[in-house]
N, C-alpha and C. Protein backbone atom coordinates (compact mmCIF):
# COMPACT_ATOMS: atom_id res chain seq x y z
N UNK A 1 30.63 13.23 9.68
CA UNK A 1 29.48 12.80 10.42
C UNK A 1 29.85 11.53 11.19
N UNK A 2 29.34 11.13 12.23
CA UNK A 2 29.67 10.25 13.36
C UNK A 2 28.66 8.90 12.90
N UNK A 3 29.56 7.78 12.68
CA UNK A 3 28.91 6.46 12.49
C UNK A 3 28.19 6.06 13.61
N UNK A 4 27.00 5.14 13.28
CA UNK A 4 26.62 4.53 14.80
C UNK A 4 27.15 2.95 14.23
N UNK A 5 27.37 2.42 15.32
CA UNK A 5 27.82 1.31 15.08
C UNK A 5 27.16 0.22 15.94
N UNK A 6 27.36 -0.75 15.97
CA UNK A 6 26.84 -2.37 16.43
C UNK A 6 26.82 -2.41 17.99
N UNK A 7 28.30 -1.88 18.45
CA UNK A 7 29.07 -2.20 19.79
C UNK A 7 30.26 -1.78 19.66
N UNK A 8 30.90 -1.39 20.78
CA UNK A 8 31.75 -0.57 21.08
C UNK A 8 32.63 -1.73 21.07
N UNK A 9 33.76 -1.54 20.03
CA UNK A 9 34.83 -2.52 20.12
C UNK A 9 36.03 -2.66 21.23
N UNK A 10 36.30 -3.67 21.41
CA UNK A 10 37.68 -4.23 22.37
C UNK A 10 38.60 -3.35 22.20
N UNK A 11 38.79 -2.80 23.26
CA UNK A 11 39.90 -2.02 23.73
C UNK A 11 41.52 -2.66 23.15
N UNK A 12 42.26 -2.64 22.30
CA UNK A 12 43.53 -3.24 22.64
C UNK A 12 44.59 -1.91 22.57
N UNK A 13 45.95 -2.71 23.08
CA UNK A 13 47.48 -2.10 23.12
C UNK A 13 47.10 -0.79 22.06
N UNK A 14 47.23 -1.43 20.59
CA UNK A 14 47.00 -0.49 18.94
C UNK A 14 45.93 0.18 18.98
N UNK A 15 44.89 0.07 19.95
CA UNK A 15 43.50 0.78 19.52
C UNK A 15 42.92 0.00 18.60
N UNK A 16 41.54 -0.08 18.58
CA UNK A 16 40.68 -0.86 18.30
C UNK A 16 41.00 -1.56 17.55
N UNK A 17 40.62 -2.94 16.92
CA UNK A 17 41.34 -3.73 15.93
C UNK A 17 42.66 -3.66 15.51
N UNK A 18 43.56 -3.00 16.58
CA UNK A 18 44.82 -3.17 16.48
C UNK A 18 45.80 -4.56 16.10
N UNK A 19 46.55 -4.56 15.23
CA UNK A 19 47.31 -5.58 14.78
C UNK A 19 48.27 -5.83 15.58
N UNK A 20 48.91 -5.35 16.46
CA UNK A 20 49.87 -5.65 17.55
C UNK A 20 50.05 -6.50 18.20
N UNK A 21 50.59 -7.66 18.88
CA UNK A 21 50.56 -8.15 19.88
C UNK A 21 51.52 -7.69 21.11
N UNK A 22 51.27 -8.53 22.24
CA UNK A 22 51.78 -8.36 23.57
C UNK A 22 52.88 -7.96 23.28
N UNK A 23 53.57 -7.68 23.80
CA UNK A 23 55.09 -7.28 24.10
C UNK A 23 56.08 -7.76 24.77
N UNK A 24 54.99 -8.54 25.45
CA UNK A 24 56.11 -9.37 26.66
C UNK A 24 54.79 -10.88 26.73
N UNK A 25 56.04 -12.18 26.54
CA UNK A 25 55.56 -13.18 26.62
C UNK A 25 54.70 -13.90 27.61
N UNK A 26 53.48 -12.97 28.23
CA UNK A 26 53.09 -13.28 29.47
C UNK A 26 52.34 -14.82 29.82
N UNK A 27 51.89 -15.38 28.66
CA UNK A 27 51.39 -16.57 28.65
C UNK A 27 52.47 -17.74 29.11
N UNK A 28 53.42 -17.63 28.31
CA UNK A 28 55.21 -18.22 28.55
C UNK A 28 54.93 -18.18 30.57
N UNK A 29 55.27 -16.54 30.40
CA UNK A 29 55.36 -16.54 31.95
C UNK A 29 54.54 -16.91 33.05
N UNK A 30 53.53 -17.34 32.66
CA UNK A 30 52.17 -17.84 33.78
C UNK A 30 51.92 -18.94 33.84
N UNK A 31 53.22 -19.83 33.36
CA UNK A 31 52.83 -21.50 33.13
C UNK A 31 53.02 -21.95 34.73
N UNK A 32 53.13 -21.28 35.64
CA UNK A 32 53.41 -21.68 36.99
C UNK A 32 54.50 -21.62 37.58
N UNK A 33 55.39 -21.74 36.65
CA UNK A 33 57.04 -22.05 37.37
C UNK A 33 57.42 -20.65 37.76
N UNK A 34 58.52 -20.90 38.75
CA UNK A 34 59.01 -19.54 39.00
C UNK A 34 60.17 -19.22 37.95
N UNK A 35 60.14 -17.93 37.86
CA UNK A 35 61.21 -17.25 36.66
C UNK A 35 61.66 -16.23 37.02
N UNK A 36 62.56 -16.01 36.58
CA UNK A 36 63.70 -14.59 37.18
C UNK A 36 63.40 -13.91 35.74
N UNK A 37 63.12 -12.94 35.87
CA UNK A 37 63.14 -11.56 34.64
C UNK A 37 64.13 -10.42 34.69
N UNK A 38 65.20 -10.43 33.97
CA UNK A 38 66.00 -9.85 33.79
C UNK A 38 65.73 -8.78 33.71
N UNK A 39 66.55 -7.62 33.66
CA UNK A 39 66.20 -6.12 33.64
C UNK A 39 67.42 -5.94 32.74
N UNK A 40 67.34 -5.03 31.60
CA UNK A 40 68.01 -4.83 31.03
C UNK A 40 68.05 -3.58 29.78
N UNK A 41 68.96 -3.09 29.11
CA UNK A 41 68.90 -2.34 28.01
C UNK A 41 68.14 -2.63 26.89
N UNK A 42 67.41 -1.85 25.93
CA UNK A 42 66.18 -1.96 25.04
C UNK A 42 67.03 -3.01 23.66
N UNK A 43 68.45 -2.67 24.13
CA UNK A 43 69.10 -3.51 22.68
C UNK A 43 69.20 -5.00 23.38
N UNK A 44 69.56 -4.94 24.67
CA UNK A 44 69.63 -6.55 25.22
C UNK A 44 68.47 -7.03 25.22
N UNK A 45 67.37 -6.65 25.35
CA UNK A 45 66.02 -7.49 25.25
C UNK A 45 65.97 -7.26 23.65
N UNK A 46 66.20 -6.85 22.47
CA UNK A 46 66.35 -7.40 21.42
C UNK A 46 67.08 -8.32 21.11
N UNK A 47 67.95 -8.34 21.64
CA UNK A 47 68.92 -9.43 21.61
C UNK A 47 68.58 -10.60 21.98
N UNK A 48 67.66 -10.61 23.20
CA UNK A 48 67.12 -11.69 23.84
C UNK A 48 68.09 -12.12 24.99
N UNK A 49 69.25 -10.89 25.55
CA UNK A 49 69.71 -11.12 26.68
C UNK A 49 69.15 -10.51 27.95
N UNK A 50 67.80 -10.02 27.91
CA UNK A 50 67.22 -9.40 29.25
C UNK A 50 65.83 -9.60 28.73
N UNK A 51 64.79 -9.38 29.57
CA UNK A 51 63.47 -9.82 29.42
C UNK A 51 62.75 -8.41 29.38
N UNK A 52 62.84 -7.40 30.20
CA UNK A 52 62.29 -6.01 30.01
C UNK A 52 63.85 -4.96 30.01
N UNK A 53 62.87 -3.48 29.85
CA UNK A 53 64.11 -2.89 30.03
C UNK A 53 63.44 -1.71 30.47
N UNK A 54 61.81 -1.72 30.92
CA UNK A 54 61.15 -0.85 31.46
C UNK A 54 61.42 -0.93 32.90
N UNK A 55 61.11 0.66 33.66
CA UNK A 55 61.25 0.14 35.29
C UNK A 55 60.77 -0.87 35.83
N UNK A 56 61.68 -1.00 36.76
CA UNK A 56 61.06 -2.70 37.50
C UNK A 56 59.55 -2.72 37.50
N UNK A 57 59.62 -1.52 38.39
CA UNK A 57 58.06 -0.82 39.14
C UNK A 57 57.09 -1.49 38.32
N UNK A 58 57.18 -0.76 37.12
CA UNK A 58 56.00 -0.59 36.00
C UNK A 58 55.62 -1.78 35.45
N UNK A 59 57.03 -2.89 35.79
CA UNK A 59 56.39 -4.21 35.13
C UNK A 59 55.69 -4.62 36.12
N UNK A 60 56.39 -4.92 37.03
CA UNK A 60 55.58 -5.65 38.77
C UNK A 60 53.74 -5.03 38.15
N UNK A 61 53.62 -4.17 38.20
CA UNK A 61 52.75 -3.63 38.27
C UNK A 61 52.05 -4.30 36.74
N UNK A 62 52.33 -4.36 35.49
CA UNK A 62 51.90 -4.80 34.58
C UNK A 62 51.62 -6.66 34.64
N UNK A 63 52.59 -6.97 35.79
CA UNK A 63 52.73 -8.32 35.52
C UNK A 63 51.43 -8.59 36.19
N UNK A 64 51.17 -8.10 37.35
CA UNK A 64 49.74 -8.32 38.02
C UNK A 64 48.42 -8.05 37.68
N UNK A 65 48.72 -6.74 36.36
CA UNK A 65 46.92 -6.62 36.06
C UNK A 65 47.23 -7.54 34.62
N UNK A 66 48.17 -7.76 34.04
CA UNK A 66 47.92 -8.56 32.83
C UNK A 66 47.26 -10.65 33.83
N UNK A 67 47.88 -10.87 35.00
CA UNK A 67 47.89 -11.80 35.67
C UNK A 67 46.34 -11.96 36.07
N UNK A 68 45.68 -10.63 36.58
CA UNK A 68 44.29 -10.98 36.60
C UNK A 68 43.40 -10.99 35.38
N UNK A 69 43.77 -10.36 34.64
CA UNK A 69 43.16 -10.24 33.51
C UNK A 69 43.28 -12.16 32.79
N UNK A 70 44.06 -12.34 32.98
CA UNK A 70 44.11 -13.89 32.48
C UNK A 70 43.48 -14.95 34.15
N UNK A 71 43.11 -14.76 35.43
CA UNK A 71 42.64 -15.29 35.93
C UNK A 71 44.17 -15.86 36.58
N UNK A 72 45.10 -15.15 36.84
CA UNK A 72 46.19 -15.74 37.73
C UNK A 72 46.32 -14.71 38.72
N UNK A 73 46.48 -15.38 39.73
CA UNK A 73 47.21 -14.35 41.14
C UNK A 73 49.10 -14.71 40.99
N UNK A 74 48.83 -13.39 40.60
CA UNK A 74 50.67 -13.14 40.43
C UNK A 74 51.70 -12.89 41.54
N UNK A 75 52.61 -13.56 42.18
CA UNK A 75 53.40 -13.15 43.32
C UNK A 75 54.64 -12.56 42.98
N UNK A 76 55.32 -11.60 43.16
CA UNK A 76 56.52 -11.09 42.39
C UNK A 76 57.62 -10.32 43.75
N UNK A 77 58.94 -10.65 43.40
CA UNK A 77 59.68 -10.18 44.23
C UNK A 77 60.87 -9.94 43.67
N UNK A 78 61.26 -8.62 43.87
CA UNK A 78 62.36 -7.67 42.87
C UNK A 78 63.95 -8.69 43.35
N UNK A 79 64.82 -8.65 42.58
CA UNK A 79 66.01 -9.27 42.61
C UNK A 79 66.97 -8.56 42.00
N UNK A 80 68.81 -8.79 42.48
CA UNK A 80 69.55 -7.92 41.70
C UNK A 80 69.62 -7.96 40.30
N UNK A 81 68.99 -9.11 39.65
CA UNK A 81 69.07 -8.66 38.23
C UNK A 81 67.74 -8.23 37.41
N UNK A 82 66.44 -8.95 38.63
CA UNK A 82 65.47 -8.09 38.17
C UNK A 82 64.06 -8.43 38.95
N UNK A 83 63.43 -9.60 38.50
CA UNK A 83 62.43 -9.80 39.22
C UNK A 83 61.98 -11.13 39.26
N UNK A 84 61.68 -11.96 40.10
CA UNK A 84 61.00 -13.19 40.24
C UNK A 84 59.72 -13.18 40.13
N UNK A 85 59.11 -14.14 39.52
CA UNK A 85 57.81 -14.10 39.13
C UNK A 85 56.78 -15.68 38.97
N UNK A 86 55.94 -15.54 40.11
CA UNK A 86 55.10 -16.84 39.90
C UNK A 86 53.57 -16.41 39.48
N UNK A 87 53.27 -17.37 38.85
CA UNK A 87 51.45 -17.08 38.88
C UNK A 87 50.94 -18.15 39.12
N UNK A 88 50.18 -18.24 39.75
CA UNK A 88 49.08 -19.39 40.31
C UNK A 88 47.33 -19.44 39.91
N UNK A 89 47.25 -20.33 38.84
CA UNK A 89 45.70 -20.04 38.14
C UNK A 89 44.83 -20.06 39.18
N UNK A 90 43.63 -18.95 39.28
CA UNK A 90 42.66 -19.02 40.34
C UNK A 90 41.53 -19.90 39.94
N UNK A 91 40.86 -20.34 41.14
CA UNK A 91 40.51 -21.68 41.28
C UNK A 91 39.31 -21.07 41.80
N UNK A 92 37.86 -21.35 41.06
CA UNK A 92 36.69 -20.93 42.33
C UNK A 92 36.88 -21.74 43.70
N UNK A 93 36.61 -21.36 44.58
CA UNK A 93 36.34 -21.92 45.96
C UNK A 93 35.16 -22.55 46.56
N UNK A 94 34.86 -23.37 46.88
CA UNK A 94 33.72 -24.17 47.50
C UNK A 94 33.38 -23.01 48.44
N UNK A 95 31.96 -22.57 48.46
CA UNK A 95 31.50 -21.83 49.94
C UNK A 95 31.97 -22.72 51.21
N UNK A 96 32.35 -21.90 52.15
CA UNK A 96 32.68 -22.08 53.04
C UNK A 96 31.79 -21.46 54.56
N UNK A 97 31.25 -22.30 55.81
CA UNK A 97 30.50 -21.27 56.34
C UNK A 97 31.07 -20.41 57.00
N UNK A 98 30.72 -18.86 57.28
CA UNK A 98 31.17 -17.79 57.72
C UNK A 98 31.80 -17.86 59.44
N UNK A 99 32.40 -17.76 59.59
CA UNK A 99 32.81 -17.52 61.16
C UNK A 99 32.44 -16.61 61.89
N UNK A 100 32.09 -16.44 62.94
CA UNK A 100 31.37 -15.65 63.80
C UNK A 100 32.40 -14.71 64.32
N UNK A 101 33.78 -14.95 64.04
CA UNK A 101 34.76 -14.06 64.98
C UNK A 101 35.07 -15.16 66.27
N UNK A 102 35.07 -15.83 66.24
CA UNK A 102 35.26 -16.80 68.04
C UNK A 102 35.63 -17.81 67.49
N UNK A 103 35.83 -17.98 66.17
CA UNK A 103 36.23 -19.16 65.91
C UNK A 103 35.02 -20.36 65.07
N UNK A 104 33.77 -20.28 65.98
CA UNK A 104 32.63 -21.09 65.36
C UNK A 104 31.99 -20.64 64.61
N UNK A 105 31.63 -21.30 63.48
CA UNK A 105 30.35 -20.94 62.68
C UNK A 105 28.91 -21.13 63.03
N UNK A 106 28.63 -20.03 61.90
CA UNK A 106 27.80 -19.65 62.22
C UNK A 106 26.65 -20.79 61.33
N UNK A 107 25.32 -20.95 62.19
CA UNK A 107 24.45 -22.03 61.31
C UNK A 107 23.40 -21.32 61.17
């Protein structure tokens, strides 16, 4: 028979109340600085001589929704050993008034 419950729990990696953590040190990586991420074999990132060893693609791509998900705009650009990587914490913006297209705003 099907429990009802309180609220639909947090999604994680393990499934619900999963004990797992991240996989990749993304907090490390979003301190601002730029960093080169190695690409490498599943035994060299045990080793701690490469940083992933998944396709480039798939990280670029992970590095940016884990990046919004924490409130950073992620900039990334592939390299021969793997990938460069900045994040820049987003900042609300002061309204600004709209431009009309001609240059002047609009009042």
């Amino acid at each position: 028979m099907a429990n009802v419950i309180a609220e639909l729990p947090k999604i994680t990696r393990a499934g619900a109340g999963g004990k797992r953590g991240s996989k990749y040190p993304f907090d490390e990586w979003f301190d601002g600085q730029v960093r080169e991420l190695v690409h490498g074999t599943t035994e060299e990132v045990e080793k701690g001589d490469a940083d992933y060893s998944a396709k480039t693609s798939s990280v670029v791509n992970m590095l940016h929704t884990q990046g919004a998900a924490r409130d950073f705009k992620v900039k990334t650009v592939k390299t021969e050993k793997g990938i460069a990587v900045v994040a820049f914490k987003i900042e609300e913006k002061a309204e600004t008034p709209e431009k009309n297209g001609k240059g002047k705003t609009d009042k």
